[in-house]
C-alpha atoms as a PDB file:
ATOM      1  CA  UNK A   1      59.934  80.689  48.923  1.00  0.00           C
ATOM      2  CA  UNK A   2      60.695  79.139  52.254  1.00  0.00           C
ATOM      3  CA  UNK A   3      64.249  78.040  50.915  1.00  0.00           C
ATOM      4  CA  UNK A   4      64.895  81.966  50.157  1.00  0.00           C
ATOM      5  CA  UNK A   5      63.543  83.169  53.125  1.00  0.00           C
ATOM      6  CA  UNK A   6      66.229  80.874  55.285  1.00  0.00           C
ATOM      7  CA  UNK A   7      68.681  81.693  52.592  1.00  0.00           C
ATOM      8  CA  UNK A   8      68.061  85.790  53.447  1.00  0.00           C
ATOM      9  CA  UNK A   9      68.051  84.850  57.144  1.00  0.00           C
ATOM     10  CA  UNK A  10      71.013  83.430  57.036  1.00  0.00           C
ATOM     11  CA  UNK A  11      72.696  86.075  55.378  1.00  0.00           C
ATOM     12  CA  UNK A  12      71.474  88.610  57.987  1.00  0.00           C
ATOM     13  CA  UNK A  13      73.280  87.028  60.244  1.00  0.00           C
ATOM     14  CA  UNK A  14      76.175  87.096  58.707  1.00  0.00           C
ATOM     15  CA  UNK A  15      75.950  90.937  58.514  1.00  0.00           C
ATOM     16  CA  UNK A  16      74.958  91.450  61.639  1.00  0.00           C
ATOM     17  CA  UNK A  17      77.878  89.182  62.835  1.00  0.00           C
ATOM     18  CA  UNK A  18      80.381  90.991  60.977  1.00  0.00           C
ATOM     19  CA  UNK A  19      79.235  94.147  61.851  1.00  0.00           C
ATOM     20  CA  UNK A  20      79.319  93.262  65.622  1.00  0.00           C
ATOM     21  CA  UNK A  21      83.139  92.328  64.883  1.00  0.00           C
ATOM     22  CA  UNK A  22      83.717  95.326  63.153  1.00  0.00           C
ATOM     23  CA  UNK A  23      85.680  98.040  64.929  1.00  0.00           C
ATOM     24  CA  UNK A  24      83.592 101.083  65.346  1.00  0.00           C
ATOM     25  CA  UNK A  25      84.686 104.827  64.138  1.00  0.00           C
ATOM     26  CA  UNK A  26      86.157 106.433  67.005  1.00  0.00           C
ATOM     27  CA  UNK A  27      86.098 110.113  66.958  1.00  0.00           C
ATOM     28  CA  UNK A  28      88.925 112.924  68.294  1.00  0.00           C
ATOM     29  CA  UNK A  29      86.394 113.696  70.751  1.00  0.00           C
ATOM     30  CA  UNK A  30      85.441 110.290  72.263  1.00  0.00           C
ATOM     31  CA  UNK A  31      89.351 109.370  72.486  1.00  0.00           C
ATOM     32  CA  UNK A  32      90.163 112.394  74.137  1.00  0.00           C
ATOM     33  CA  UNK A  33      87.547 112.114  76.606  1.00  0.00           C
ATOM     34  CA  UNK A  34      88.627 108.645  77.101  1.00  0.00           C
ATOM     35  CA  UNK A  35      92.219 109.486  77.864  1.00  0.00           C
ATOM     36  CA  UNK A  36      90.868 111.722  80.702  1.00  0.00           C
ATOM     37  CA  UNK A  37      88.649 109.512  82.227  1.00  0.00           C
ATOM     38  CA  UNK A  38      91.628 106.724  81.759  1.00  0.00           C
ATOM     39  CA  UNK A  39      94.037 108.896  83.680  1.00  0.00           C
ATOM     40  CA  UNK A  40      91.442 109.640  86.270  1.00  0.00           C
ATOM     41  CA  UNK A  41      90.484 105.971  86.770  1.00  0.00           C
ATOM     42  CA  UNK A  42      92.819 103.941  85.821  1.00  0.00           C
ATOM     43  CA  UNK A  43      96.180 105.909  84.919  1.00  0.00           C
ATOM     44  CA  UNK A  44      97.447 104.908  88.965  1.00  0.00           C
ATOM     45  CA  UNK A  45      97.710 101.139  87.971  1.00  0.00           C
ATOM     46  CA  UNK A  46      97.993 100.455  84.653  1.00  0.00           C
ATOM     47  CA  UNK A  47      99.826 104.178  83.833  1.00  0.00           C
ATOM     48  CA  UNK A  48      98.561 106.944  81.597  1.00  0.00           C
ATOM     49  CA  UNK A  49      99.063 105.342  78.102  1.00  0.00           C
ATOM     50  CA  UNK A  50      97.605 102.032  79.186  1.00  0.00           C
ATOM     51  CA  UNK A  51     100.984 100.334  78.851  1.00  0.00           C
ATOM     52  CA  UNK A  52     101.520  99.451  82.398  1.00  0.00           C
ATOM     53  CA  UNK A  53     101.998 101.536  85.736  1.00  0.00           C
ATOM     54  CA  UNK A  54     102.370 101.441  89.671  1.00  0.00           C
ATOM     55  CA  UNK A  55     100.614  97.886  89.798  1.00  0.00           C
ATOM     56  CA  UNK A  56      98.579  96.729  86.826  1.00  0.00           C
ATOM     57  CA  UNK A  57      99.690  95.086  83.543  1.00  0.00           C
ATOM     58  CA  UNK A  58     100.348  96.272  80.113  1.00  0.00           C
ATOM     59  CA  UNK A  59      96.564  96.710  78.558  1.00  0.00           C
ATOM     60  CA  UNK A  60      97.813  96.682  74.964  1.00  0.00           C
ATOM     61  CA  UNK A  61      98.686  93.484  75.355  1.00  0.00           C
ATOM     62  CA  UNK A  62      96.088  91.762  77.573  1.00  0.00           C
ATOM     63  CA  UNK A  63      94.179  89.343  76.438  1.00  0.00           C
ATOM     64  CA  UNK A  64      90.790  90.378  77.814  1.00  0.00           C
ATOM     65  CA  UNK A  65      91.594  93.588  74.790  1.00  0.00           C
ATOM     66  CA  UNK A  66      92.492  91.121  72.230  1.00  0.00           C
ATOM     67  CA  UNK A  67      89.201  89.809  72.049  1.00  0.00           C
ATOM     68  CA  UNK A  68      86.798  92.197  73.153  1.00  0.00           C
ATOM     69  CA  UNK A  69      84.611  93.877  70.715  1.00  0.00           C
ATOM     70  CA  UNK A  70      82.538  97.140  71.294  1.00  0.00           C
ATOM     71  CA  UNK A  71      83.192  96.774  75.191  1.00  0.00           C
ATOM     72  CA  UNK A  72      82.087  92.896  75.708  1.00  0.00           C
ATOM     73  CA  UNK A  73      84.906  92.259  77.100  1.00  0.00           C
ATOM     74  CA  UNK A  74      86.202  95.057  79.447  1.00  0.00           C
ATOM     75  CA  UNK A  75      83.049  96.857  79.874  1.00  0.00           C
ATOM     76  CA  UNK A  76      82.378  93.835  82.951  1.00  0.00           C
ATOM     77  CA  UNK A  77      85.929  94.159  84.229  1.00  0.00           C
ATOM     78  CA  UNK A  78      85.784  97.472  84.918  1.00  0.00           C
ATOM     79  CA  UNK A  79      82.062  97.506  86.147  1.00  0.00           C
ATOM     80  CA  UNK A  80      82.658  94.487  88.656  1.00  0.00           C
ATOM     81  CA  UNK A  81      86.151  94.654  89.136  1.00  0.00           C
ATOM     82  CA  UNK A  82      88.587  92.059  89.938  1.00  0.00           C
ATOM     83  CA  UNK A  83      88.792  91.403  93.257  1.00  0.00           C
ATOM     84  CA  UNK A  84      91.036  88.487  93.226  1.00  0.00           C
ATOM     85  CA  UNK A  85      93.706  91.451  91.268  1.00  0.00           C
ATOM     86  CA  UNK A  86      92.995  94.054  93.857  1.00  0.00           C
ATOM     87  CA  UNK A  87      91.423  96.132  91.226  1.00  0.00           C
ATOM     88  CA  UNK A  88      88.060  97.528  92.796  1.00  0.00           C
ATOM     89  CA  UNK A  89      84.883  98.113  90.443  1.00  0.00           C
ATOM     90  CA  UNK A  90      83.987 101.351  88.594  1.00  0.00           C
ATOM     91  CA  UNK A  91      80.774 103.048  88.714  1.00  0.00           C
ATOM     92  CA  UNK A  92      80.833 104.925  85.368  1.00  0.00           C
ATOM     93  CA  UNK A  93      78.582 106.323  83.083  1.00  0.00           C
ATOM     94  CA  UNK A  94      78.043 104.419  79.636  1.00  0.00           C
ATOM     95  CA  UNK A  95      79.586 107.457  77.804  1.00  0.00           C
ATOM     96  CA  UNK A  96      82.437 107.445  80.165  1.00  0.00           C
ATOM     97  CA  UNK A  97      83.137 103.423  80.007  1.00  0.00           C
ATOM     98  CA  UNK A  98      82.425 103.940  76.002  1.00  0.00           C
ATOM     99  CA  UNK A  99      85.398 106.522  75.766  1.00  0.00           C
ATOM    100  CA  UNK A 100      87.627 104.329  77.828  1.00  0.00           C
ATOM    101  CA  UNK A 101      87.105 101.176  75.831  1.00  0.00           C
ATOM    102  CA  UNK A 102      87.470 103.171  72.685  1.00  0.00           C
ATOM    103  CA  UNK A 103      90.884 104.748  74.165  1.00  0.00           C
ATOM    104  CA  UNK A 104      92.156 101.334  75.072  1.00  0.00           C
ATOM    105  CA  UNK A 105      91.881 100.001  71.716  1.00  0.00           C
ATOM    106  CA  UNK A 106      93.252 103.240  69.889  1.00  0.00           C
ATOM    107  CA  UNK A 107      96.421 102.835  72.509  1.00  0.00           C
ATOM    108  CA  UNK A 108      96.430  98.928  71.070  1.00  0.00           C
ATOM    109  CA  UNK A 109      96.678 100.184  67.939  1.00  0.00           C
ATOM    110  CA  UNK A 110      99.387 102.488  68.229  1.00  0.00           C
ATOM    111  CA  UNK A 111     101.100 100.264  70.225  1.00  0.00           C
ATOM    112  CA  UNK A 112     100.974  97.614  67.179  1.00  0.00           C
ATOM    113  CA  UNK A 113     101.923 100.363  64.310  1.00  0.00           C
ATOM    114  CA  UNK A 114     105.017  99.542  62.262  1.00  0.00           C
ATOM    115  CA  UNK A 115     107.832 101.386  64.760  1.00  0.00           C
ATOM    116  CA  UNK A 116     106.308 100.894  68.134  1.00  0.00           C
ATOM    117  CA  UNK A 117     109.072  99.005  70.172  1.00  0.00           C
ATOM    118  CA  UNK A 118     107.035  95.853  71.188  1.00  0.00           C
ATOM    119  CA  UNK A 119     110.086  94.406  73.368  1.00  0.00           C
ATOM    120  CA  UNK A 120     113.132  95.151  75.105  1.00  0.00           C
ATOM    121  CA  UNK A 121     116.613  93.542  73.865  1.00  0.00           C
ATOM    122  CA  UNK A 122     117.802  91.264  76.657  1.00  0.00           C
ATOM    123  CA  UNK A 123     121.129  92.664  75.701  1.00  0.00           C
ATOM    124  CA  UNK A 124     120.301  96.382  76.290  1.00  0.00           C
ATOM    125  CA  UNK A 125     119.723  95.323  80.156  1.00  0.00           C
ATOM    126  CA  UNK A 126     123.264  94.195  80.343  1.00  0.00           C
ATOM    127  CA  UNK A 127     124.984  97.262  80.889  1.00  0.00           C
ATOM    128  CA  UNK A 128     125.173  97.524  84.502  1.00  0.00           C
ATOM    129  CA  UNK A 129     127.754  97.131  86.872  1.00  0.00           C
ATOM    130  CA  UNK A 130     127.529  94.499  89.775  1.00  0.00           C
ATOM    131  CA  UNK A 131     130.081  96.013  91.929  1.00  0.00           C
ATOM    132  CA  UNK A 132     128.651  99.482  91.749  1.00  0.00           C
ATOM    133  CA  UNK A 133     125.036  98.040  92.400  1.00  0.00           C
ATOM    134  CA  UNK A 134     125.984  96.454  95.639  1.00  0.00           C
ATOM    135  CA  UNK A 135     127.605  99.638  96.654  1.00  0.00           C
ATOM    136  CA  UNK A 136     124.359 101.576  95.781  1.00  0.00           C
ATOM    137  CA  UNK A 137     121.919  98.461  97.386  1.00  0.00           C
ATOM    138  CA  UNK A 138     124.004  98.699 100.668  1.00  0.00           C
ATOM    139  CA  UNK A 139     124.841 102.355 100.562  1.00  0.00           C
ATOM    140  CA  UNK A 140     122.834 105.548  98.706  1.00  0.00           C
ATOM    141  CA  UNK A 141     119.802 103.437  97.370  1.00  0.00           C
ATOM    142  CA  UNK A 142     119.258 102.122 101.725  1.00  0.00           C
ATOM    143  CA  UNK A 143     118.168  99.143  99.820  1.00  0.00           C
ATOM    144  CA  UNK A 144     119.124  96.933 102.475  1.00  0.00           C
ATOM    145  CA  UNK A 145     117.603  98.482 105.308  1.00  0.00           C
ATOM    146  CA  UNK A 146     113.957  96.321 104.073  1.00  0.00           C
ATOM    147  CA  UNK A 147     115.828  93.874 101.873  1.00  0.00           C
ATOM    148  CA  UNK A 148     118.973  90.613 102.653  1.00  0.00           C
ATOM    149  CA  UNK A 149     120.489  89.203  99.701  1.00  0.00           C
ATOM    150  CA  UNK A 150     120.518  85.644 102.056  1.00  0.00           C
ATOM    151  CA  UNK A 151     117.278  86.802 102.769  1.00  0.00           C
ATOM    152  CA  UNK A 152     114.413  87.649 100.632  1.00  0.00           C
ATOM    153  CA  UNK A 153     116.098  88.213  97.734  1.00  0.00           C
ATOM    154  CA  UNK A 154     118.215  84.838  98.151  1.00  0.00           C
ATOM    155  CA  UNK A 155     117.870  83.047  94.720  1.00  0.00           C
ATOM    156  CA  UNK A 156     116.222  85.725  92.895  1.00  0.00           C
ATOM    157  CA  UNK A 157     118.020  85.733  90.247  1.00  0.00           C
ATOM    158  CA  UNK A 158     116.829  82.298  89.491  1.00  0.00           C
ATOM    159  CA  UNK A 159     113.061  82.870  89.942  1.00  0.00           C
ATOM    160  CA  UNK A 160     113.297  86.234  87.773  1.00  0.00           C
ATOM    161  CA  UNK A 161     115.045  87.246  84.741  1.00  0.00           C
ATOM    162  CA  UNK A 162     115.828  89.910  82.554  1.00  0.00           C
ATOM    163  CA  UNK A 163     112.676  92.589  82.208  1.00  0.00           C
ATOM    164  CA  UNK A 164     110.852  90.660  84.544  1.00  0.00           C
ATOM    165  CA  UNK A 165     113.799  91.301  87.265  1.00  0.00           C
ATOM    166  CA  UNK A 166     113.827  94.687  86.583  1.00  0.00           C
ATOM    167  CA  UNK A 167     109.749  95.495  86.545  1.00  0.00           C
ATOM    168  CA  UNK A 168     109.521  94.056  89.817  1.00  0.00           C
ATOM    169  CA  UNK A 169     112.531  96.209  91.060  1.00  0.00           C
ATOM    170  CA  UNK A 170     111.037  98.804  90.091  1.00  0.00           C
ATOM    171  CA  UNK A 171     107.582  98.598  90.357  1.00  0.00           C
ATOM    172  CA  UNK A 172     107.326  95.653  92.708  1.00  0.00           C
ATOM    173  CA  UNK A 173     103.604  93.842  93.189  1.00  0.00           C
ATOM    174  CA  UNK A 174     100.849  94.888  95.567  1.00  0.00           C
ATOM    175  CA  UNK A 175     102.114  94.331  99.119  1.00  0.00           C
ATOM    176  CA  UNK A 176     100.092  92.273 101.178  1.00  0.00           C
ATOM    177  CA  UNK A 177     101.213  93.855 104.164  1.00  0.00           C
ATOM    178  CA  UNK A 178      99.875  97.430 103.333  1.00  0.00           C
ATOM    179  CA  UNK A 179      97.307  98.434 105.556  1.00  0.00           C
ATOM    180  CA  UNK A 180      95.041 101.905 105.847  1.00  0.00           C
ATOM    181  CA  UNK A 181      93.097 103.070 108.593  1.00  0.00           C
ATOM    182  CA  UNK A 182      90.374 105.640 107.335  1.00  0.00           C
ATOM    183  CA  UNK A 183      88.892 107.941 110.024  1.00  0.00           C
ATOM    184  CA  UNK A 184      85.194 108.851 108.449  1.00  0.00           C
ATOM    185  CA  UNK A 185      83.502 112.613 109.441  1.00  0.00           C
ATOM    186  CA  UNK A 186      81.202 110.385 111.942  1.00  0.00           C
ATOM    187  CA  UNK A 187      84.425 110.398 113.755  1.00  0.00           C
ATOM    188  CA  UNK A 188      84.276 105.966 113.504  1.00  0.00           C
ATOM    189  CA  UNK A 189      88.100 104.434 112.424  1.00  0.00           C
ATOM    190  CA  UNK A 190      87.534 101.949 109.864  1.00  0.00           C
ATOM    191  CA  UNK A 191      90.952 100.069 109.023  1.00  0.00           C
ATOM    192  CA  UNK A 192      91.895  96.965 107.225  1.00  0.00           C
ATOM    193  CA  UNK A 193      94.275  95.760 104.471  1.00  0.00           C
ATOM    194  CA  UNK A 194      94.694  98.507 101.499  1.00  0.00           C
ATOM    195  CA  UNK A 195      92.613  97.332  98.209  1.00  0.00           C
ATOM    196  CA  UNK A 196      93.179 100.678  96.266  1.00  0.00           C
ATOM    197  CA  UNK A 197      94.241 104.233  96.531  1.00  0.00           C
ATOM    198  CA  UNK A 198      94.356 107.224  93.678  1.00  0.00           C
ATOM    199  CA  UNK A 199      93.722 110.773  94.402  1.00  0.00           C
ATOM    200  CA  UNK A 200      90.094 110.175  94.402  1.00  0.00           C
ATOM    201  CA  UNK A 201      89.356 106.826  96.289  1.00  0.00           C
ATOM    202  CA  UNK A 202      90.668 104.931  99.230  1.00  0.00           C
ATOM    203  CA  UNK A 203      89.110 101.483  99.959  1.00  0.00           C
ATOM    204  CA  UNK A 204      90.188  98.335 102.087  1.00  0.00           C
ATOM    205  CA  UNK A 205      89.150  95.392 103.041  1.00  0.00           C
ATOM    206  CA  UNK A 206      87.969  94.868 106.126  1.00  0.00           C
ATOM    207  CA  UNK A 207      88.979  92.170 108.829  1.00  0.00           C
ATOM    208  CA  UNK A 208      85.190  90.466 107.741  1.00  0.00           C
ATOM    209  CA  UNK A 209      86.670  90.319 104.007  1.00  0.00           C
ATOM    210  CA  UNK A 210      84.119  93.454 103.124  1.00  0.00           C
ATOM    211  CA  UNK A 211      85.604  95.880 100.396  1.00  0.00           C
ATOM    212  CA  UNK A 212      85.088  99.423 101.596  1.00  0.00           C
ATOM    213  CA  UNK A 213      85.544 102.592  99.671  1.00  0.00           C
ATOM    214  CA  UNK A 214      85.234 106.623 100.593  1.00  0.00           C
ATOM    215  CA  UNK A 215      86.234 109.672  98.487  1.00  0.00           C
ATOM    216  CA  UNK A 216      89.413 110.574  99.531  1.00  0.00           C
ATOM    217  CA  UNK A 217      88.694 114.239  99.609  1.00  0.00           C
ATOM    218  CA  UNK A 218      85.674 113.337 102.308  1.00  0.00           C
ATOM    219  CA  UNK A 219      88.136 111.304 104.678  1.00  0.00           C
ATOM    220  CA  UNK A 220      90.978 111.214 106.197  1.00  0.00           C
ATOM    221  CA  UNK A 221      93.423 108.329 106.165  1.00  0.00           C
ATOM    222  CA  UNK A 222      97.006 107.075 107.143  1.00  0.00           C
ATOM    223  CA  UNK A 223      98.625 104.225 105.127  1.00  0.00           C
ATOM    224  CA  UNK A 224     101.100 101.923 106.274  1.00  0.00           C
ATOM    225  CA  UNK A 225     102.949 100.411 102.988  1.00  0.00           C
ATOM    226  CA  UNK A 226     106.049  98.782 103.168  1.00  0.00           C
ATOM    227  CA  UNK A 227     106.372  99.426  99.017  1.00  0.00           C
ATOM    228  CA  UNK A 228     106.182 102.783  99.641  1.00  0.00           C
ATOM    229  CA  UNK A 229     110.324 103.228  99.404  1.00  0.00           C
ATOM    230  CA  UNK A 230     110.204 102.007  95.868  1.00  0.00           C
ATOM    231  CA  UNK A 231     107.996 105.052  94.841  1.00  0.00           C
ATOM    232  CA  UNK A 232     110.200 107.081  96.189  1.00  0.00           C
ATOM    233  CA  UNK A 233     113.199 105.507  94.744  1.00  0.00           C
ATOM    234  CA  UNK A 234     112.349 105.842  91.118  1.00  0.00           C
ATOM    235  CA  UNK A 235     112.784 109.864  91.530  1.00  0.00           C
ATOM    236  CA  UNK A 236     116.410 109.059  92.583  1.00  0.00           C
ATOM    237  CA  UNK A 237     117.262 106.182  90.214  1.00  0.00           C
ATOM    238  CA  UNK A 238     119.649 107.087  87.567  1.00  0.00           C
ATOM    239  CA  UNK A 239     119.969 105.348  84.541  1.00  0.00           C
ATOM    240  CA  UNK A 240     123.400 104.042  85.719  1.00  0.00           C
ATOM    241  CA  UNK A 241     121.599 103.377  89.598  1.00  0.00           C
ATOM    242  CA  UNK A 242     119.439 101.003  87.727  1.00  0.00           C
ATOM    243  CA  UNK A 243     121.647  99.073  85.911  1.00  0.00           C
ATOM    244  CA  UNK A 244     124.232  98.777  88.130  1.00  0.00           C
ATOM    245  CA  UNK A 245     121.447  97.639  90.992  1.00  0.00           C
ATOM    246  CA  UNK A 246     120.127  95.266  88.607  1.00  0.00           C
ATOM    247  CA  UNK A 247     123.295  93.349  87.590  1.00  0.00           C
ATOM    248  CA  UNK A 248     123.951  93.064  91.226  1.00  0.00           C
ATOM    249  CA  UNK A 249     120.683  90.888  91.604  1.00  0.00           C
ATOM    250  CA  UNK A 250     120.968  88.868  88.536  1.00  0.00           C
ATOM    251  CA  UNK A 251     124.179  87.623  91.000  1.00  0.00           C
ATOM    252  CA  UNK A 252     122.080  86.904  93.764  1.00  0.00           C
ATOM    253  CA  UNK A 253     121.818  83.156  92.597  1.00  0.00           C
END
């Protein structure tokens, strides 16, 4: 009797195990209400589809996603936050972080369905013009009023490559000189170095190393980033702007 008792136990646990691992049914209504609260929160930096935006990484192909199950994984991230990533954390409800989680994974999905382009050709980024690109880096695209090829950019060719090159032409990282100053209806000016804007929040973090964060429809602010120019740049880009500008670094050796 004992020896089928542990027997059933142990098979229990299997099921339970298995249906922890399980993915659960996700319903129209969950993944469109986790698309919206996705955009809302979380569209700014890692872009509406989850595949990557102004400054966060490609969730579809994170690790943290790979592995989580049910919300082990991200539910934390996106309650605490990642400080160390500038990404601040989210106060949500559990039917809001639910739908997220469950959007996440349905965006891994698609982005893993036979079709989906999972990587660019190194080939199709060749098609640029060098001449042309110095013309537009020096002339039109004012590139050079922030940036020296014997300068910054000296050698980056060599420390970037190929999509790499161009993501952080385009959508270059945090800056670590943006700063905010945030004047509060008590009439007090709180400023400090920028830890996250959207059209809801504004935060910093102060010259104590405090993270601070107001509704931005509650405050009013003024924010000094020097990456600013590159979101403004990608309205003008052509396809030919970007190719061109981009063979023109891959010389800067």
């Amino acid at each position: 009797m004992g020896k089928r008792l542990q027997n059933l136990t142990e098979l229990i646990g299997v099921v339970v195990v298995l249906q922890a691992a399980s993915p659960q049914p996700r319903s129209p209504e969950q993944l469109q209400a986790g698309q919206r609260a996705f955009a809302a929160q979380c569209g700014f930096c890692h872009g509406r589809d989850a595949m990557g935006g102004e400054t966060g990484p490609n969730l579809t192909r994170s690790a943290i996603v790979a592995d989580d199950v049910g919300g082990d994984k991200i539910g934390p991230v996106i309650r605490d936050g990642r400080a160390d990533k500038g990404m601040p954390p989210f106060r949500l409800s559990d039917a809001d972080l639910a739908a997220i989680v469950a959007f996440i994974h349905d965006q891994k999905i698609k982005s893993e369905s036979p079709g989906a382009r999972r990587s660019v050709n190194a080939a199709d980024l060749q098609t640029g013009n060098a001449d042309a690109g110095r013309q537009y880096f020096n002339g039109a695209g004012r590139c050079a009023t922030c940036h020296s090829p014997t300068g910054d950019l000296a050698g980056v060719a060599k420390r970037l490559q190929g999509l790499e090159l161009l993501q952080r032409m385009l959508y270059p990282s945090r800056a670590r000189g943006a700063t905010v100053a945030v004047r509060l209806p008590s009439g007090e000016l709180v400023a400090g170095a920028l830890a996250y804007r959207d059209e809801f929040t504004v935060a910093l973090t102060d010259a104590e190393g405090r993270y601070r964060s107001w509704p931005a429809g509650r405050v009013t602010f003024t924010v000094d980033n020097p990456l600013e120019a590159h979101a403004d740049q990608l309205g003008r880009y052509t396809d030919d702007d970007m190719h061109n500008v981009l063979a023109y670094l891959q010389t800067l050796r």
